[in-house]
PDB file of N, CA and C in Angstrom:
ATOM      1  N   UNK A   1       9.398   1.425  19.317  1.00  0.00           N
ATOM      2  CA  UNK A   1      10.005   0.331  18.604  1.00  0.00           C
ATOM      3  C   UNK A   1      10.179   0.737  17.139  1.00  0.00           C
ATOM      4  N   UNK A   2      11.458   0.158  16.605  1.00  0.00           N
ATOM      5  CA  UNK A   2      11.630   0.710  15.229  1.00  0.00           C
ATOM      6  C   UNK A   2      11.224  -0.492  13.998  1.00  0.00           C
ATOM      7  N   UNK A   3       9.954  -0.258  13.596  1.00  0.00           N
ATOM      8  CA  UNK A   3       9.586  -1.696  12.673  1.00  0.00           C
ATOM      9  C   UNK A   3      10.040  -2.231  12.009  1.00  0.00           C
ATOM     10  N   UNK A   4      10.433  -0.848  11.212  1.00  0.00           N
ATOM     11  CA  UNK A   4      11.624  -1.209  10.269  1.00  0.00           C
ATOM     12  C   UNK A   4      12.650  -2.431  10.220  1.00  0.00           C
ATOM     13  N   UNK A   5      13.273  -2.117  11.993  1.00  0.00           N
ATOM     14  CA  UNK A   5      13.975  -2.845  12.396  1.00  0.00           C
ATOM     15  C   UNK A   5      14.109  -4.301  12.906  1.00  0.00           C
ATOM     16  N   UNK A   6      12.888  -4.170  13.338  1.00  0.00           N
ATOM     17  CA  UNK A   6      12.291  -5.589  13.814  1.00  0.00           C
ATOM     18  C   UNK A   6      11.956  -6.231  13.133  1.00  0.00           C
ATOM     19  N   UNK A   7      11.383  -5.697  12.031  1.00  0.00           N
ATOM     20  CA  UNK A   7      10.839  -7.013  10.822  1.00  0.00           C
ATOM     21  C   UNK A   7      11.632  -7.224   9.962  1.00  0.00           C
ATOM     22  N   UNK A   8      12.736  -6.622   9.571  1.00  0.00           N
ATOM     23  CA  UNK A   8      13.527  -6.667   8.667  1.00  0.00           C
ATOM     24  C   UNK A   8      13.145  -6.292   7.774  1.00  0.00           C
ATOM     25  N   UNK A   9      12.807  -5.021   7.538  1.00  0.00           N
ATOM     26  CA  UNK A   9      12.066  -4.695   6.244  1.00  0.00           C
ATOM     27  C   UNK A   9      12.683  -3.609   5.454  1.00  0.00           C
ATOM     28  N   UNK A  10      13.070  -3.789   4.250  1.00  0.00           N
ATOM     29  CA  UNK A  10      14.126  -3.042   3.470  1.00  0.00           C
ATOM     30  C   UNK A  10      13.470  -2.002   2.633  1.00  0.00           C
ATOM     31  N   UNK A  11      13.826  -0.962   2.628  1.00  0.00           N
ATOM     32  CA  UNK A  11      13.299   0.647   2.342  1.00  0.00           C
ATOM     33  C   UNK A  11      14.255   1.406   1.708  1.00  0.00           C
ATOM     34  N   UNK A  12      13.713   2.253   0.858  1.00  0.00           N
ATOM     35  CA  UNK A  12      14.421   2.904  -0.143  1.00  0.00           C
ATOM     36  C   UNK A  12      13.587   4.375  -0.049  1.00  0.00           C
ATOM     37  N   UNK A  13      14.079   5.598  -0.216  1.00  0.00           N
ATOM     38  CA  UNK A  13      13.979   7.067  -0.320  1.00  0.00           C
ATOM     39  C   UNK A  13      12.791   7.246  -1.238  1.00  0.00           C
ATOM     40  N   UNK A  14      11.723   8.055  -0.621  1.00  0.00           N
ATOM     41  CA  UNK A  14      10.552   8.427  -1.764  1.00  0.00           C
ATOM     42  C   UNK A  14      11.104   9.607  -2.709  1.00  0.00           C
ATOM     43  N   UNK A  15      10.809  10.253  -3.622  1.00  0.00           N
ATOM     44  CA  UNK A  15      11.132  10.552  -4.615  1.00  0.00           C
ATOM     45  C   UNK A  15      10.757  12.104  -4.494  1.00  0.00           C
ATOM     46  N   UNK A  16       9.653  11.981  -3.552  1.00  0.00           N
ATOM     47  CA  UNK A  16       8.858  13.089  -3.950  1.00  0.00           C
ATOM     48  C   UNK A  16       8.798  13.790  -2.062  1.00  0.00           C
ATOM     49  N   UNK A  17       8.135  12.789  -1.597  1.00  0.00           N
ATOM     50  CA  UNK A  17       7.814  12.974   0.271  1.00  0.00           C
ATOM     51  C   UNK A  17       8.740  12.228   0.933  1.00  0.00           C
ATOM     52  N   UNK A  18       9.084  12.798   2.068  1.00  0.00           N
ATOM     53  CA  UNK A  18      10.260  12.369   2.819  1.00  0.00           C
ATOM     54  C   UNK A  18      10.347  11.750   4.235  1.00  0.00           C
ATOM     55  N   UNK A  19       9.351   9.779   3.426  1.00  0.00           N
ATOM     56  CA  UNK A  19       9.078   9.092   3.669  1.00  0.00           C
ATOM     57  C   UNK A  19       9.669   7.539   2.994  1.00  0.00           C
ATOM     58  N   UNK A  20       9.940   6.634   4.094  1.00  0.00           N
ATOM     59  CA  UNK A  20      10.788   5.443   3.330  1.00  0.00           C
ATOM     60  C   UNK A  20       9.357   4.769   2.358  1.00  0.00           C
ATOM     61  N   UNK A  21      10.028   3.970   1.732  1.00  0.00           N
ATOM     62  CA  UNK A  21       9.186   2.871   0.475  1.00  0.00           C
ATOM     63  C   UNK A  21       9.549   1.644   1.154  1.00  0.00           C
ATOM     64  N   UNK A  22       8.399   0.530   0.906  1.00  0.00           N
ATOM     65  CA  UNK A  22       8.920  -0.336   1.031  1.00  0.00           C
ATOM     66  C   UNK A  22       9.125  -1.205  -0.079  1.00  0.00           C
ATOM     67  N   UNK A  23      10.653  -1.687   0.088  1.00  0.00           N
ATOM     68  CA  UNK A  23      11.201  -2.237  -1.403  1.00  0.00           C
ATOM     69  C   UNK A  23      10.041  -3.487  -1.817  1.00  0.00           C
ATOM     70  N   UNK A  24      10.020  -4.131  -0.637  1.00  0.00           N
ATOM     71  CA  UNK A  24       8.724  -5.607  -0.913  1.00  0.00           C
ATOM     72  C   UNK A  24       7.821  -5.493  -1.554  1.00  0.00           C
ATOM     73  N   UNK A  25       7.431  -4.346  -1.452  1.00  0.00           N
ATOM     74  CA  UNK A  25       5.612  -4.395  -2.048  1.00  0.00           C
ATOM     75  C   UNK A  25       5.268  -3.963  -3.519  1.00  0.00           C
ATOM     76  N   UNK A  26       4.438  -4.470  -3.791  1.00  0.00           N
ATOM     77  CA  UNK A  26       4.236  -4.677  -5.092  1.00  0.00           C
ATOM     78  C   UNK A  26       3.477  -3.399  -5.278  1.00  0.00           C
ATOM     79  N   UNK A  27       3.004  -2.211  -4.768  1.00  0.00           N
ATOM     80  CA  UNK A  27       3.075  -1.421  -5.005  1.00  0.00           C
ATOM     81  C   UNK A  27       3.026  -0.150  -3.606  1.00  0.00           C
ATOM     82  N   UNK A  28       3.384   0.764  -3.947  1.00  0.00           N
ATOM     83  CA  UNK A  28       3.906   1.998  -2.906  1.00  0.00           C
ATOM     84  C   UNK A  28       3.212   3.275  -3.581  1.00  0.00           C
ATOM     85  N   UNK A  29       2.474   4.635  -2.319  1.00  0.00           N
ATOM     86  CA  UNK A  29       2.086   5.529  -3.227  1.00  0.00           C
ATOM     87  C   UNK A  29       2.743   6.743  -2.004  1.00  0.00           C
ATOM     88  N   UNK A  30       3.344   7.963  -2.603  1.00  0.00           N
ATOM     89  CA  UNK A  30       3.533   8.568  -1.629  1.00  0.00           C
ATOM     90  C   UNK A  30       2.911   9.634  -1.901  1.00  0.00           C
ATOM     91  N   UNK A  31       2.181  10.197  -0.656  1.00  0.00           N
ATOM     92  CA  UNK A  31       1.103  11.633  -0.455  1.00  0.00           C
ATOM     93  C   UNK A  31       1.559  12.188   0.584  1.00  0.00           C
ATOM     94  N   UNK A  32       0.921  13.032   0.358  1.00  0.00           N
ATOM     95  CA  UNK A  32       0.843  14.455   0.794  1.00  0.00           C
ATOM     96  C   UNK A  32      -0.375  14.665   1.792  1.00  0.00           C
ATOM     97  N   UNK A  33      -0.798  15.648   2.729  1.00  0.00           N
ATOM     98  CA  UNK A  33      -1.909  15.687   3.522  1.00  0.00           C
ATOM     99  C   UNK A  33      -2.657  16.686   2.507  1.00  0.00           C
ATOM    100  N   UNK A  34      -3.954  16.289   2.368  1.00  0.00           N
ATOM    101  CA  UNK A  34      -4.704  16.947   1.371  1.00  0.00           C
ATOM    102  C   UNK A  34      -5.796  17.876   1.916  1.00  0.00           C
ATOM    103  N   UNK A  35      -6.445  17.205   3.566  1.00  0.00           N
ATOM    104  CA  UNK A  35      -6.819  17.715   4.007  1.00  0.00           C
ATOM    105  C   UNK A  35      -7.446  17.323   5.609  1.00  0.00           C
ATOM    106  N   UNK A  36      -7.183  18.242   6.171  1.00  0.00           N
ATOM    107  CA  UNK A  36      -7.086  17.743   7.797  1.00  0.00           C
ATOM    108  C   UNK A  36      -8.167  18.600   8.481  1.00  0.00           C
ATOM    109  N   UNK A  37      -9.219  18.999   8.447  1.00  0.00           N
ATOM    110  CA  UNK A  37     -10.330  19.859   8.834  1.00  0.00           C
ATOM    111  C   UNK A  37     -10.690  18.666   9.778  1.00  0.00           C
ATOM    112  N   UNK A  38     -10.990  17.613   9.259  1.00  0.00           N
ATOM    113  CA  UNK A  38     -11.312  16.690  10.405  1.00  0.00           C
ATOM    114  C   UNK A  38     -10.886  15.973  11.572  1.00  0.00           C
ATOM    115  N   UNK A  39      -9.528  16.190  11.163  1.00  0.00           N
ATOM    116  CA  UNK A  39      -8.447  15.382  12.473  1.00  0.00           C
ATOM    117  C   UNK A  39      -9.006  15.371  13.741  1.00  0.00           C
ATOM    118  N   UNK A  40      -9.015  16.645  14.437  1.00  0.00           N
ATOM    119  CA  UNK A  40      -9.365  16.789  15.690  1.00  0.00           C
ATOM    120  C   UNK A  40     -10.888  16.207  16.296  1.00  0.00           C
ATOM    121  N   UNK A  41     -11.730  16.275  15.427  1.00  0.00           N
ATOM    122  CA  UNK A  41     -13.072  15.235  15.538  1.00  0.00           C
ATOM    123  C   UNK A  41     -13.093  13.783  15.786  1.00  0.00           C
ATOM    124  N   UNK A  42     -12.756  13.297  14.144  1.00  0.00           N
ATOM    125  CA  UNK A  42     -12.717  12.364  13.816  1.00  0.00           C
ATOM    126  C   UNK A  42     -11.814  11.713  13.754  1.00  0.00           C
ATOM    127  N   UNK A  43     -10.279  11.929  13.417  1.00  0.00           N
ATOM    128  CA  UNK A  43      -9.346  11.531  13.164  1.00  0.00           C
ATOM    129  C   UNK A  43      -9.086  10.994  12.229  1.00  0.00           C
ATOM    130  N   UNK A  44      -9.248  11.712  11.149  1.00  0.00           N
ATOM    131  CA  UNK A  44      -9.884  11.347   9.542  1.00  0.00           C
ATOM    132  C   UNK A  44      -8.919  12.875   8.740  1.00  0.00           C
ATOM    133  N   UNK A  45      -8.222  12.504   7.716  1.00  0.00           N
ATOM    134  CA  UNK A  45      -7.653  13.134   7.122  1.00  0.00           C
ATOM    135  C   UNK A  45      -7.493  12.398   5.726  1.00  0.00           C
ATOM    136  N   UNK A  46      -7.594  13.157   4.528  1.00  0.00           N
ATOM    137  CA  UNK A  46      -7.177  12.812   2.985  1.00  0.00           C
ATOM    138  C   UNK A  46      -5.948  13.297   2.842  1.00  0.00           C
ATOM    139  N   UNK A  47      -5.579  11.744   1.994  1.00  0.00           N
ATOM    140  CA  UNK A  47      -3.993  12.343   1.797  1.00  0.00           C
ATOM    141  C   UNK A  47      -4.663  12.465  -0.062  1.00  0.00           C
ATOM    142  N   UNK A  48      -3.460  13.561  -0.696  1.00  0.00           N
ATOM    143  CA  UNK A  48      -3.747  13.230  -2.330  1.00  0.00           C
ATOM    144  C   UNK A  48      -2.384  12.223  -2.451  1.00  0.00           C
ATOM    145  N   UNK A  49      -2.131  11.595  -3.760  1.00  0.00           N
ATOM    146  CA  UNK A  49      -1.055  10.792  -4.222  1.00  0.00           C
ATOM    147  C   UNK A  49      -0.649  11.865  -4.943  1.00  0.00           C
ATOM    148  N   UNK A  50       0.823  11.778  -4.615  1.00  0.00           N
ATOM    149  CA  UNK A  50       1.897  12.556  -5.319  1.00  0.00           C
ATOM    150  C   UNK A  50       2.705  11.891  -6.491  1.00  0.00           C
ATOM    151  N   UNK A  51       2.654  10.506  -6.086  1.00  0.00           N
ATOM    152  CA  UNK A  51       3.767   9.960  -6.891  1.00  0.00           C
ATOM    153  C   UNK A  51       3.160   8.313  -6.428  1.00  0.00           C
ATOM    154  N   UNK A  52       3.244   7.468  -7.420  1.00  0.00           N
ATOM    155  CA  UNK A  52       2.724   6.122  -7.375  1.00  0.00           C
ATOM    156  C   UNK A  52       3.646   5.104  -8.098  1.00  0.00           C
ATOM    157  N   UNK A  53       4.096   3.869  -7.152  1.00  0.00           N
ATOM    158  CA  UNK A  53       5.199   3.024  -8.005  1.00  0.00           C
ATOM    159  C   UNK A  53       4.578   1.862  -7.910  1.00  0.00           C
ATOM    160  N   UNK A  54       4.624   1.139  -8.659  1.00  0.00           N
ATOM    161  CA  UNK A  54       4.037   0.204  -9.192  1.00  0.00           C
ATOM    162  C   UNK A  54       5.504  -1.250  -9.532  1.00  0.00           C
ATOM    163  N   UNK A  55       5.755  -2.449  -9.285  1.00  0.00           N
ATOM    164  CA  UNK A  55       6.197  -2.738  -9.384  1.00  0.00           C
ATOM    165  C   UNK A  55       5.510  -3.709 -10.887  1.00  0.00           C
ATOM    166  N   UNK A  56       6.687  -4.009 -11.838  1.00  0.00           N
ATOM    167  CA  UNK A  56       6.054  -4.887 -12.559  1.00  0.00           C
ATOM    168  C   UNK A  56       6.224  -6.440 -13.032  1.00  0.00           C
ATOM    169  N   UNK A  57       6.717  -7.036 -12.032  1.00  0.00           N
ATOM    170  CA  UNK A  57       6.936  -8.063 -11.746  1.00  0.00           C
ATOM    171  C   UNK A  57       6.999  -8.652 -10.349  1.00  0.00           C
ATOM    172  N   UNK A  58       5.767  -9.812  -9.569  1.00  0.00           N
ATOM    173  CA  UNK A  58       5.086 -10.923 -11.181  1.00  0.00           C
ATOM    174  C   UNK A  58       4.063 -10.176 -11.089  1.00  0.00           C
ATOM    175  N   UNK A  59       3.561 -10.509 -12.197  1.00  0.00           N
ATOM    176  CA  UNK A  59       2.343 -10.031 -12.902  1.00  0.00           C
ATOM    177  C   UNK A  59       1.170 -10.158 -11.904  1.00  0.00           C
ATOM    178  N   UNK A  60       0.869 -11.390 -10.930  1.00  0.00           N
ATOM    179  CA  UNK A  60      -0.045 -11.208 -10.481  1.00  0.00           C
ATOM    180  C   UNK A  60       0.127 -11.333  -9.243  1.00  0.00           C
ATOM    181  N   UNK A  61       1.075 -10.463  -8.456  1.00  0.00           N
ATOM    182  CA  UNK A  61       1.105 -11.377  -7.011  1.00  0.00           C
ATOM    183  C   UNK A  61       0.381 -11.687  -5.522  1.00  0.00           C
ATOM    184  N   UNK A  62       0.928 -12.601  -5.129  1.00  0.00           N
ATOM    185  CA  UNK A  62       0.103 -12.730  -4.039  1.00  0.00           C
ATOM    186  C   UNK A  62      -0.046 -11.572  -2.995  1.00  0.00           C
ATOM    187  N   UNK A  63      -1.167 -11.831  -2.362  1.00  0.00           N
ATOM    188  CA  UNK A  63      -1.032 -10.305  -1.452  1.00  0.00           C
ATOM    189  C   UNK A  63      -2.296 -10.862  -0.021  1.00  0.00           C
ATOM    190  N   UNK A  64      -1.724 -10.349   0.645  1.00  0.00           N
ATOM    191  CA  UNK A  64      -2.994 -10.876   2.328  1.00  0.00           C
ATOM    192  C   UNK A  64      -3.197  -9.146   2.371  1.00  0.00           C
ATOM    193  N   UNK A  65      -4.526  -9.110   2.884  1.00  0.00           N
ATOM    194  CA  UNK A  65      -5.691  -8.432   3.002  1.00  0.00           C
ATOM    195  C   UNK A  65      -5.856  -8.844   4.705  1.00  0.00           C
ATOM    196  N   UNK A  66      -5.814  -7.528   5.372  1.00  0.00           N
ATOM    197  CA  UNK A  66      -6.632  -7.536   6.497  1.00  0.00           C
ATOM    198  C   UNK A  66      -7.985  -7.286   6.541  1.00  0.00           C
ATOM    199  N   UNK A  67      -8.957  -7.805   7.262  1.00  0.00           N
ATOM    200  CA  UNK A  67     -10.320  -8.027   7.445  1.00  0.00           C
ATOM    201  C   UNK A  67     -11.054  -7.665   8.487  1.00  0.00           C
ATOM    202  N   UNK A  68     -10.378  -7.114   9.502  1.00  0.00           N
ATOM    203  CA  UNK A  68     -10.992  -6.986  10.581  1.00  0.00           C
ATOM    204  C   UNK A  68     -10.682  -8.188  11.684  1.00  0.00           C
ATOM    205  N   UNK A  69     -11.001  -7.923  13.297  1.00  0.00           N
ATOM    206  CA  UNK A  69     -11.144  -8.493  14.247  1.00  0.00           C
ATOM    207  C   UNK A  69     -10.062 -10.009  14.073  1.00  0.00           C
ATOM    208  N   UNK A  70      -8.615  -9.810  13.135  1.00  0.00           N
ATOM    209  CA  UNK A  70      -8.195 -10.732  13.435  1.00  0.00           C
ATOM    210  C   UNK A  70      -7.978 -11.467  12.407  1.00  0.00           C
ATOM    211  N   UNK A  71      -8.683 -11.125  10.957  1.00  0.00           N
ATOM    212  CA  UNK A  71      -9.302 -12.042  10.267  1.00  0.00           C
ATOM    213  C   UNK A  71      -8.535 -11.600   8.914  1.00  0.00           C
ATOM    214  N   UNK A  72      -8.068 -12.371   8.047  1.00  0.00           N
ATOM    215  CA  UNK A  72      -7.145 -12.285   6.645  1.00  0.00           C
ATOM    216  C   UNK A  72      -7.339 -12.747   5.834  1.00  0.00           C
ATOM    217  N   UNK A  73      -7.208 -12.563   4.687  1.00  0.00           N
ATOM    218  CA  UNK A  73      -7.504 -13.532   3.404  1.00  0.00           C
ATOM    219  C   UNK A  73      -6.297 -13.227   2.236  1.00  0.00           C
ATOM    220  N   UNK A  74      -6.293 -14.091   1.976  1.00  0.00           N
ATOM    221  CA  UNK A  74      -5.152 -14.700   1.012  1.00  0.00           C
ATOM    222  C   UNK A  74      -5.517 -14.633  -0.310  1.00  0.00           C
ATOM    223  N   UNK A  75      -4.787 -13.695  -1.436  1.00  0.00           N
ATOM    224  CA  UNK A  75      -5.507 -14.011  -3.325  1.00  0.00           C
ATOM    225  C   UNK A  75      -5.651 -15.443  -3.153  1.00  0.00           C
ATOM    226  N   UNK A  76      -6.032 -15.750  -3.980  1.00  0.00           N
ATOM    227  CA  UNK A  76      -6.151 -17.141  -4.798  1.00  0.00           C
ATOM    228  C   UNK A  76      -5.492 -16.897  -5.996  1.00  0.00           C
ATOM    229  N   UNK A  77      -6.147 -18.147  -6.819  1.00  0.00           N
ATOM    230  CA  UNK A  77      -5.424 -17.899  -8.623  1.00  0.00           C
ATOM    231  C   UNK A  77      -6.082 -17.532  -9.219  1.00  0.00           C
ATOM    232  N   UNK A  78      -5.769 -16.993 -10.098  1.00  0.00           N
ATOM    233  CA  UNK A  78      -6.353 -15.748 -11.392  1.00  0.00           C
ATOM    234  C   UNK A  78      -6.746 -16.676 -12.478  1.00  0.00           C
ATOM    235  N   UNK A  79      -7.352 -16.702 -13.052  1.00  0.00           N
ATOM    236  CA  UNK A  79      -8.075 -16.691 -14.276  1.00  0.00           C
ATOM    237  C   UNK A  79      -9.193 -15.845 -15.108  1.00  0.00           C
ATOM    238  N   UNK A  80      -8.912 -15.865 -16.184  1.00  0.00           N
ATOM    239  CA  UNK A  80      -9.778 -15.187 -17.437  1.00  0.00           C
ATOM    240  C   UNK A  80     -11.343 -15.693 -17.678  1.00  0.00           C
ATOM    241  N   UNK A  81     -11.995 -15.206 -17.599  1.00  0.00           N
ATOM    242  CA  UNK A  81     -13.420 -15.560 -18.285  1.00  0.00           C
ATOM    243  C   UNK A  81     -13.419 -14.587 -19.981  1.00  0.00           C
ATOM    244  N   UNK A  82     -13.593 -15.223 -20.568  1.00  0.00           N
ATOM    245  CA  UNK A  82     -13.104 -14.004 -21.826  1.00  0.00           C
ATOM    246  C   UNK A  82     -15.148 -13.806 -22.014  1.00  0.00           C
ATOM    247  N   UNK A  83     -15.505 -12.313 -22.675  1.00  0.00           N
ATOM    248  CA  UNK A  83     -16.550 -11.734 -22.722  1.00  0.00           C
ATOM    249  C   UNK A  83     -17.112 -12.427 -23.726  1.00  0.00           C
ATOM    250  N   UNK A  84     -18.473 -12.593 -23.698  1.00  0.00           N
ATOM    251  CA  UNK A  84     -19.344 -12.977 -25.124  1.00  0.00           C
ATOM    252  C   UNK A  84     -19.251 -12.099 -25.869  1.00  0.00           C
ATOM    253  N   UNK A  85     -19.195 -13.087 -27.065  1.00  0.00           N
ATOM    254  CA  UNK A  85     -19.250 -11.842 -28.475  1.00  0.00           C
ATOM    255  C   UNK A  85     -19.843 -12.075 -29.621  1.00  0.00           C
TER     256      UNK A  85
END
């Protein structure tokens, strides 16, 4: 199945690795395999970051977090505690 396709999800050319971006997300990093000694064990490999995009707008956005067994959580709202001084 092509996800891409199914979810409607709009992608743009990495810069560096020749791998899509996804335009949505508030941020995208593209790597490289850094090191694969473990694959065949574990199935555990480090990628390094080659190149990191960062979107900068909005400032704080929302974002869901997977959790395990099903389970998600949602940001909340941001606020400042400013430091004693």
């Amino acid at each position: 199945m092509d996800k891409f396709e199914k979810f409607n999800l709009s992608t743009t050319d990495g810069n560096i690795v020749k791998a899509p971006l996804l335009l949505n997300c508030y941020a995208s990093f593209e790597c490289k395999i850094y090191d694969d000694k473990l694959i065949d064990n574990y199935n555990f490999f480090i990628f390094e970051i080659v190149k990191a995009h960062v979107a900068t707008f909005p400032k704080y956005p929302k974002t869901i977090h997977y959790r395990g067994n099903s389970h998600f959580v949602e940001s909340g709202r941001n606020f400042i505690i400013p430091s004693a001084k």
